[in-house]
C-alpha atoms as a PDB file:
ATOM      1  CA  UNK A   1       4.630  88.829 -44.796  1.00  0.00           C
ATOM      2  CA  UNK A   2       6.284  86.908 -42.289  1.00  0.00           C
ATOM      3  CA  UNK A   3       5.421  82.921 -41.301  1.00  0.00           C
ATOM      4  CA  UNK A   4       3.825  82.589 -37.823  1.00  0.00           C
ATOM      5  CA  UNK A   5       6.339  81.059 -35.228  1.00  0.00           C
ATOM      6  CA  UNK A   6       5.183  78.008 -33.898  1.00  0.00           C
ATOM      7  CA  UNK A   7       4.263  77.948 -30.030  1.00  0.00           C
ATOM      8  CA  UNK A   8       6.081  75.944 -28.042  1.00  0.00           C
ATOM      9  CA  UNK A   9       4.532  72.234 -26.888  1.00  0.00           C
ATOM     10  CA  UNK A  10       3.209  72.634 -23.854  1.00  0.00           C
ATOM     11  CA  UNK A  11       4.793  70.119 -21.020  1.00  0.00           C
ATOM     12  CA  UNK A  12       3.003  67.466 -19.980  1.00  0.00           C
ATOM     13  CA  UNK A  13       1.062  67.817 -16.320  1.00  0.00           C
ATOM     14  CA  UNK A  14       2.869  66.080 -13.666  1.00  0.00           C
ATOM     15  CA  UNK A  15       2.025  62.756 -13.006  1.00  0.00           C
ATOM     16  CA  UNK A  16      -0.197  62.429  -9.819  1.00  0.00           C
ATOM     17  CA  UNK A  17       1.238  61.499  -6.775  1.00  0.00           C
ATOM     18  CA  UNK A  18      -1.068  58.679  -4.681  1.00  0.00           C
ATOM     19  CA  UNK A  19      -2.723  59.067  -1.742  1.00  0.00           C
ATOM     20  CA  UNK A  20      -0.324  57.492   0.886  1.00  0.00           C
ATOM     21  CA  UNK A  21      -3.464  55.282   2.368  1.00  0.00           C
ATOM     22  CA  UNK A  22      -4.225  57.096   5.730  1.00  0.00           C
ATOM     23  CA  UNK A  23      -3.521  55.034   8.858  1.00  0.00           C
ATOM     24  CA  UNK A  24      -7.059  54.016   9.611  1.00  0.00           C
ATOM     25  CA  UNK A  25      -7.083  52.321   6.363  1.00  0.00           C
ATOM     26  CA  UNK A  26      -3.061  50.414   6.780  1.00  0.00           C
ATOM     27  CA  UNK A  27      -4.763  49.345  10.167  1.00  0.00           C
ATOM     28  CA  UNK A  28      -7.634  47.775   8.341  1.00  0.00           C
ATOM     29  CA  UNK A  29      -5.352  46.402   5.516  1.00  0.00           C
ATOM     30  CA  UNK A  30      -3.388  45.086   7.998  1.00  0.00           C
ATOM     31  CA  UNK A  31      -6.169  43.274   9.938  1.00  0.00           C
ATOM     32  CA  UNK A  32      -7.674  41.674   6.444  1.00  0.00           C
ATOM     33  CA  UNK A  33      -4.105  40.323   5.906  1.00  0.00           C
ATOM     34  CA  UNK A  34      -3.545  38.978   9.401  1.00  0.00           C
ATOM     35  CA  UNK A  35      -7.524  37.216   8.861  1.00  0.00           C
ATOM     36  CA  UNK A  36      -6.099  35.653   5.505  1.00  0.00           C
ATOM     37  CA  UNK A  37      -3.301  34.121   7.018  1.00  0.00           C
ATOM     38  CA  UNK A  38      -5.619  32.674  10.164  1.00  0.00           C
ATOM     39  CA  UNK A  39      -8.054  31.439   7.643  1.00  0.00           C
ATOM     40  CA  UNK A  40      -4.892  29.443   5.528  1.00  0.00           C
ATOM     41  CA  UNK A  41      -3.452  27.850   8.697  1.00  0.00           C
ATOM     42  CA  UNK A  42      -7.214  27.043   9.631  1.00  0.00           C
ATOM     43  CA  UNK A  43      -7.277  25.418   6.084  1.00  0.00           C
ATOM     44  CA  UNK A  44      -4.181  23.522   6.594  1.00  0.00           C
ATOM     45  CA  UNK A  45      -5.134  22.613  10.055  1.00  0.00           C
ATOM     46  CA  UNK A  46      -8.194  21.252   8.688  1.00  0.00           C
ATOM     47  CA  UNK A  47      -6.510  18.929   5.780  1.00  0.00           C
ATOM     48  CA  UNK A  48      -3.970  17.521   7.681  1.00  0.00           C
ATOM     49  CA  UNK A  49      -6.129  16.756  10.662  1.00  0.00           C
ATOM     50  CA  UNK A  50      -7.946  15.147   8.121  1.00  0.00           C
ATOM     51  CA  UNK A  51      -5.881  13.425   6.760  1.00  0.00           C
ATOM     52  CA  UNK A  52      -4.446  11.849   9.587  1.00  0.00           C
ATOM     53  CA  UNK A  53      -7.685  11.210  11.184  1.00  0.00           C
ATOM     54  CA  UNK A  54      -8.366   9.163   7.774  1.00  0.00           C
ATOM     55  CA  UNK A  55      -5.147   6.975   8.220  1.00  0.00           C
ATOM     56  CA  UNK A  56      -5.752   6.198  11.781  1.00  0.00           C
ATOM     57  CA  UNK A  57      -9.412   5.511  11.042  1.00  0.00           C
ATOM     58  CA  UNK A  58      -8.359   2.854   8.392  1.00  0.00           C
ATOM     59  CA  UNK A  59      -5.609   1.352  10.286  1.00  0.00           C
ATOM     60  CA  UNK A  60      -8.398   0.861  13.107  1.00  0.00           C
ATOM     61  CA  UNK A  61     -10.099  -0.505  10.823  1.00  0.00           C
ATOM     62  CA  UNK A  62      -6.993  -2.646   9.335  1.00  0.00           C
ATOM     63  CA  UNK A  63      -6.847  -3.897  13.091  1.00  0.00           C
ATOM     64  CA  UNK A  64     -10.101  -4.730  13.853  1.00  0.00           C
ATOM     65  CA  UNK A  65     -10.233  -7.033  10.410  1.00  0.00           C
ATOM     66  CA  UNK A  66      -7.229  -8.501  11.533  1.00  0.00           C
ATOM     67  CA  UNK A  67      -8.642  -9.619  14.479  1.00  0.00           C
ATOM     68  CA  UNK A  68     -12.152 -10.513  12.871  1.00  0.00           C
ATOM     69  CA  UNK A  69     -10.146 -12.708  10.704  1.00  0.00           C
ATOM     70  CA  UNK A  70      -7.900 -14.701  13.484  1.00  0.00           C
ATOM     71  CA  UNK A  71      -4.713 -13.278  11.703  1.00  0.00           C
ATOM     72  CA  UNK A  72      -1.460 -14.664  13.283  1.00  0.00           C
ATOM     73  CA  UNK A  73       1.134 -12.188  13.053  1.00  0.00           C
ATOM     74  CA  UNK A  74       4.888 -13.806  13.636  1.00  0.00           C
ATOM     75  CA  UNK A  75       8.708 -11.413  14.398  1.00  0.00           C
ATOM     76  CA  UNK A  76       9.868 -10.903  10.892  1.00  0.00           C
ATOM     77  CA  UNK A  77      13.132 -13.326  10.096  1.00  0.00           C
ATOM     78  CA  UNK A  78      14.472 -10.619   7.808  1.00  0.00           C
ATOM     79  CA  UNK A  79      15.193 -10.937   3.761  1.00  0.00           C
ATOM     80  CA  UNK A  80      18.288 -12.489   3.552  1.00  0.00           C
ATOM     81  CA  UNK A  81      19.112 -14.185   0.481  1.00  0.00           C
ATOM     82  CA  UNK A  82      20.175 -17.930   0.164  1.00  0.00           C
ATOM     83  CA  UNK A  83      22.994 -19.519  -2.269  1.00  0.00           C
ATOM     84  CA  UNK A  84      21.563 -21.190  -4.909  1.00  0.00           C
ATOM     85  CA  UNK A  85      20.708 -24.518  -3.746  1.00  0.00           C
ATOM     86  CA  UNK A  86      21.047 -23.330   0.132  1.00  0.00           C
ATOM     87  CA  UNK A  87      17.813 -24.428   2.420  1.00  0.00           C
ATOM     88  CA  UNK A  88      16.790 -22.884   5.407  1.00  0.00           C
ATOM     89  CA  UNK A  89      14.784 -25.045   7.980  1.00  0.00           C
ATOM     90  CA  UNK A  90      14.593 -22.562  11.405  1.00  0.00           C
ATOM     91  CA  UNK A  91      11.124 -20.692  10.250  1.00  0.00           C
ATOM     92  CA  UNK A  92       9.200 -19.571  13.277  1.00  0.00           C
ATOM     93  CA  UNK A  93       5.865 -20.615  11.443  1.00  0.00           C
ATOM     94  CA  UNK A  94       4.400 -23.493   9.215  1.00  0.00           C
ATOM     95  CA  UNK A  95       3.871 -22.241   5.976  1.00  0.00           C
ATOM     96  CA  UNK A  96       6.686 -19.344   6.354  1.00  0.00           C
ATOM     97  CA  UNK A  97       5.806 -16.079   6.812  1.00  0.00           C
ATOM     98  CA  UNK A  98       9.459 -14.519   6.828  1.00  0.00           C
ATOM     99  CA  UNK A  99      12.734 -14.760   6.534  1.00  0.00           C
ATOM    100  CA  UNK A 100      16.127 -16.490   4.568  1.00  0.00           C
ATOM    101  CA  UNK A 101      14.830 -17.436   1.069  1.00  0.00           C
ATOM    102  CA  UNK A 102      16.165 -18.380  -2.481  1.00  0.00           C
ATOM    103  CA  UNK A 103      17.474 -15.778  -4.641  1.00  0.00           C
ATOM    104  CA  UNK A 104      14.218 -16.796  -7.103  1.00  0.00           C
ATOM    105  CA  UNK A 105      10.436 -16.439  -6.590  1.00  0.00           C
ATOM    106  CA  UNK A 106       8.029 -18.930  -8.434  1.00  0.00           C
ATOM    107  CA  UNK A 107       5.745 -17.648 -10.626  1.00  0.00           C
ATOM    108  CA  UNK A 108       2.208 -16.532  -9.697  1.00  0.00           C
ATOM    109  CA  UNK A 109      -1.251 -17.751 -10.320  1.00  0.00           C
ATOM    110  CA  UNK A 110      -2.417 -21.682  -9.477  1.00  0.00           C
ATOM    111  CA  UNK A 111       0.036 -24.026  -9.136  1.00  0.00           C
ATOM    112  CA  UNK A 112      -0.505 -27.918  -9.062  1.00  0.00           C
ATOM    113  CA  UNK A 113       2.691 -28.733  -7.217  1.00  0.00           C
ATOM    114  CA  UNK A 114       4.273 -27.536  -3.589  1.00  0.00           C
ATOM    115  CA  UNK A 115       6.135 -24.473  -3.853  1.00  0.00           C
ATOM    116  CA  UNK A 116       9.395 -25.063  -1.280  1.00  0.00           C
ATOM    117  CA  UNK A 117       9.493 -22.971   1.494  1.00  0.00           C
ATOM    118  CA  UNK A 118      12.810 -20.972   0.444  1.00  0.00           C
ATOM    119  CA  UNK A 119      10.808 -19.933  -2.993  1.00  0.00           C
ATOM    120  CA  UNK A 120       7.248 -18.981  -1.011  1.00  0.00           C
ATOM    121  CA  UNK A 121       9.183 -16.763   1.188  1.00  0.00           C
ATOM    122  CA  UNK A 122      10.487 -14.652  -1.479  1.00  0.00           C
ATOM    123  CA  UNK A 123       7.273 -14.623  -3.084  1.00  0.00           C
ATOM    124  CA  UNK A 124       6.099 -13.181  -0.009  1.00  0.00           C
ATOM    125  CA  UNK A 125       8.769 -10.753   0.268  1.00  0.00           C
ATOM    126  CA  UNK A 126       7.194  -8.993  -3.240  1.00  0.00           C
ATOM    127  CA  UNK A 127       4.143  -8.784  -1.635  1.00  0.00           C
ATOM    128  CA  UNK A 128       2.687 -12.241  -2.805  1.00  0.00           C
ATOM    129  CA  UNK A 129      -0.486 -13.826  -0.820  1.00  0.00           C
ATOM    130  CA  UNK A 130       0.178 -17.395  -0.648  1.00  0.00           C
ATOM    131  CA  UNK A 131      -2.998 -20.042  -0.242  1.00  0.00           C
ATOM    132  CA  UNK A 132      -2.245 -23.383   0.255  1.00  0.00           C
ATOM    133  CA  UNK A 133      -4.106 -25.947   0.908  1.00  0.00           C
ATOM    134  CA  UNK A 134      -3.260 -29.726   2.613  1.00  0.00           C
ATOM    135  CA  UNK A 135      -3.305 -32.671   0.127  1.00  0.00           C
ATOM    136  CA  UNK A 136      -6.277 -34.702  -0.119  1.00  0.00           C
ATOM    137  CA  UNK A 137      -8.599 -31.508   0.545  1.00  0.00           C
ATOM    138  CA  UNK A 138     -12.095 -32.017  -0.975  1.00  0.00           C
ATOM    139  CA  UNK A 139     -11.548 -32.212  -4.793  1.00  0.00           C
ATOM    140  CA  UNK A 140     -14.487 -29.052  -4.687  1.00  0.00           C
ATOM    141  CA  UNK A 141     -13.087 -27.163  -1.916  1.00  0.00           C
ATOM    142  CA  UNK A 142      -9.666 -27.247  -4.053  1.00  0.00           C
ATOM    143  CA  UNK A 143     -11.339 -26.241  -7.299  1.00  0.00           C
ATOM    144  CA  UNK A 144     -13.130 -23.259  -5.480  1.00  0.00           C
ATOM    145  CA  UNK A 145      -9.260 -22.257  -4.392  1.00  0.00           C
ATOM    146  CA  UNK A 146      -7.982 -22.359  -7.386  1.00  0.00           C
ATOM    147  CA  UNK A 147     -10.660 -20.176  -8.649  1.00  0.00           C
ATOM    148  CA  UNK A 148     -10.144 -17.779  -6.137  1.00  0.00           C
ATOM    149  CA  UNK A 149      -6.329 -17.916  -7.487  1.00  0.00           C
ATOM    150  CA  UNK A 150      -7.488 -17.341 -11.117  1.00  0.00           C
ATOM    151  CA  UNK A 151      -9.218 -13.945 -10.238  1.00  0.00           C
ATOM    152  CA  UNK A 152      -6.659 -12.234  -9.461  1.00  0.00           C
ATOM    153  CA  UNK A 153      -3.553 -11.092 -12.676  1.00  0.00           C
ATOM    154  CA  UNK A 154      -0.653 -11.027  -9.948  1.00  0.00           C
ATOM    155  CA  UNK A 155       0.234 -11.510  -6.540  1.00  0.00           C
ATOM    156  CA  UNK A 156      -1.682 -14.668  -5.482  1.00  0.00           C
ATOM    157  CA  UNK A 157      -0.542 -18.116  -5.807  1.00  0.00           C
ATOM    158  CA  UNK A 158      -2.476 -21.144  -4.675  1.00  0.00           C
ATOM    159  CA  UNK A 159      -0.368 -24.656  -4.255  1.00  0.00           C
ATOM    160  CA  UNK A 160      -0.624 -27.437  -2.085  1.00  0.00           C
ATOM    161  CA  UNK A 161       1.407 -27.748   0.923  1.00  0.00           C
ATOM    162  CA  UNK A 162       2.026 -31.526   1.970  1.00  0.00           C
ATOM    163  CA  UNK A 163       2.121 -32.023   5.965  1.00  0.00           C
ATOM    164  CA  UNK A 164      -0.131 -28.481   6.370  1.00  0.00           C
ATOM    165  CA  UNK A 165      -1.442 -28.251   9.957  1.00  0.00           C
ATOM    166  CA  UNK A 166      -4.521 -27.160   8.860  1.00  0.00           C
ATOM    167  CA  UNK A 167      -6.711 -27.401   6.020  1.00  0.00           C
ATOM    168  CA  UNK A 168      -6.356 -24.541   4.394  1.00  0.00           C
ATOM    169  CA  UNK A 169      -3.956 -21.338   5.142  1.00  0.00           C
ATOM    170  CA  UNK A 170      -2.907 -18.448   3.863  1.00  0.00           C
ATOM    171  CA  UNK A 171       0.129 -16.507   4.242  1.00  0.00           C
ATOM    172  CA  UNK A 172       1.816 -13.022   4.019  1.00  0.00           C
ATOM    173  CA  UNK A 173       4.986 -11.487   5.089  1.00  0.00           C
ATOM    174  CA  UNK A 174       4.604 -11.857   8.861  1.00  0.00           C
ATOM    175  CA  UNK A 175       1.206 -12.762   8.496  1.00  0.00           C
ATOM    176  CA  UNK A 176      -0.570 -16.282   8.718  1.00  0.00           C
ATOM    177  CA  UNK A 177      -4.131 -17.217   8.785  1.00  0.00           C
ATOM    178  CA  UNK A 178      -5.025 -20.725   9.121  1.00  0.00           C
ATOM    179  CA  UNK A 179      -8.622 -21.926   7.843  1.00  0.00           C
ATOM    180  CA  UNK A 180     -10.691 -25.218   8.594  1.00  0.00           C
ATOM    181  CA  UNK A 181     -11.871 -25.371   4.945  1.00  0.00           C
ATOM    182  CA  UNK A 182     -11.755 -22.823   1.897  1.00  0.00           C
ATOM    183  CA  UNK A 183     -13.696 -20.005   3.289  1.00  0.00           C
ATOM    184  CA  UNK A 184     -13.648 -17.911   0.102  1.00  0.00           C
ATOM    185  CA  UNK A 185     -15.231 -15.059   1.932  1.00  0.00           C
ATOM    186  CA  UNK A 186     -12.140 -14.814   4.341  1.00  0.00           C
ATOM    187  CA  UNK A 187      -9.543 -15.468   2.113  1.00  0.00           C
ATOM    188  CA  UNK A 188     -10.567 -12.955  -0.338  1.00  0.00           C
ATOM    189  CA  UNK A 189     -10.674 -10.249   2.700  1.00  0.00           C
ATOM    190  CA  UNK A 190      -7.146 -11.077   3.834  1.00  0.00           C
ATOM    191  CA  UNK A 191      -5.771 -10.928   0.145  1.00  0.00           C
ATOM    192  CA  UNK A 192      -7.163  -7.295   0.094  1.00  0.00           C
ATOM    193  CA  UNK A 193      -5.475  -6.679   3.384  1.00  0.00           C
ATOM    194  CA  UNK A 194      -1.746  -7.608   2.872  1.00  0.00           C
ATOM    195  CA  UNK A 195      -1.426  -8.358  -1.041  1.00  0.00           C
ATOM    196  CA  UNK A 196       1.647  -5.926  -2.329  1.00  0.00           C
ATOM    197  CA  UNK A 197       2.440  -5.088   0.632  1.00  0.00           C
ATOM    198  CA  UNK A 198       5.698  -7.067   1.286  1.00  0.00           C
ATOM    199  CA  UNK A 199       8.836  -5.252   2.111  1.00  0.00           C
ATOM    200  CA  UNK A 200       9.606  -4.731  -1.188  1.00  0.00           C
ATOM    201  CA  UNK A 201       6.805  -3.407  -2.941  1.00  0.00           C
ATOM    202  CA  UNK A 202       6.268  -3.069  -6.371  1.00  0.00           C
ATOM    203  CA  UNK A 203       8.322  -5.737  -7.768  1.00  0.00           C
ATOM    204  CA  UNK A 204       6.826  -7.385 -10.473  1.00  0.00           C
ATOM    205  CA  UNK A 205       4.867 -11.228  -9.826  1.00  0.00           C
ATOM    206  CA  UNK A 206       6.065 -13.839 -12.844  1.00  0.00           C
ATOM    207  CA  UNK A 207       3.476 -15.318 -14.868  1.00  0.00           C
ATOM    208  CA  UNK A 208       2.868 -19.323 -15.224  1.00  0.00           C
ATOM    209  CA  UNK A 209       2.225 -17.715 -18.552  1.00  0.00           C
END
């Protein structure tokens, strides 16, 4: 008796080709594709419009403080830096706002001494708020000053300034606002306008430790 031969395997079925989509439907793809795209650049429209809607809004705003506040602003001297020992006397506003300065900032926070012109410049170049105040300023007018000065880790320095023509003032680069006594209020809103925000940015303010 003879084995049984096996059969042979049958082949696999042929894989199915797909349905090439019919044109109604490539149309319709087509159209859903074309509405995604419209509805991105809508999107992006949107955001950036936004955005710079936002930035104009706040330097509106920017402005109109400005103005509220009686800020002077003054041509920018440039940043050139002195010798050591080198002064500079041809500011084009009393305290500084701008301009040639010594190759060294003084450190921030309250100080009980004048800070030279040369040395508050580069502060200011940093991005420093200066508040001075005239000698012989009410004794409580000074202390409320210096605590302004206190509140803030970096980037403020309050000093007196002999022969200042007002009372108080308070300086950033380009900027000066002059005060007739020490209008917390004020000064605290023009800190939060133009402290770091010198032309170099970011550069670290040296502790009085």
């Amino acid at each position: 008796m003879t084995a049984a031969r096996p059969g042979k395997p049958a082949k696999p079925a042929p894989p199915k080709r797909p349905l090439r989509p019919s044109a109604a439907e490539r149309a319709a793809a087509r159209r859903r594709r074309r509405l995604r795209i419209i509805a991105w650049a809508a999107v992006a429209v949107l955001v950036v419009g936004g955005a710079v809607g936002f930035a104009i809004q706040r330097s509106q705003a920017n402005a109109r403080a400005v103005r509220a506040l009686g800020v002077q602003t003054f041509a920018n001297q440039g940043q050139q830096h002195l010798q050591p020992g080198q002064h500079h006397t041809g500011y084009n506003s009393t305290p500084p706002t701008s301009g040639p300065h010594s190759p060294t900032p003084a450190p921030c926070g309250v100080s009980s001494q004048p800070i030279p012109n040369t040395v508050q410049v580069h502060d200011l170049e940093h991005g420093v708020v200066m508040v001075q105040y005239r000698p012989g300023l009410d004794p409580g007018q000074v202390a409320r000053l210096e605590a302004l000065g206190r509140s803030y880790t970096s980037h403020v320095i309050v000093a007196p300034y002999p022969g200042l023509p007002s009372p108080v003032a308070a300086t950033a680069w380009t900027k000066l606002m002059t005060l007739d006594r020490a209008d917390t209020g004020k000064l605290r809103r023009f800190i939060d306008l133009f402290r770091q925000r010198g032309p170099e940015v970011g550069v670290a303010c040296p502790s009085r430790g």
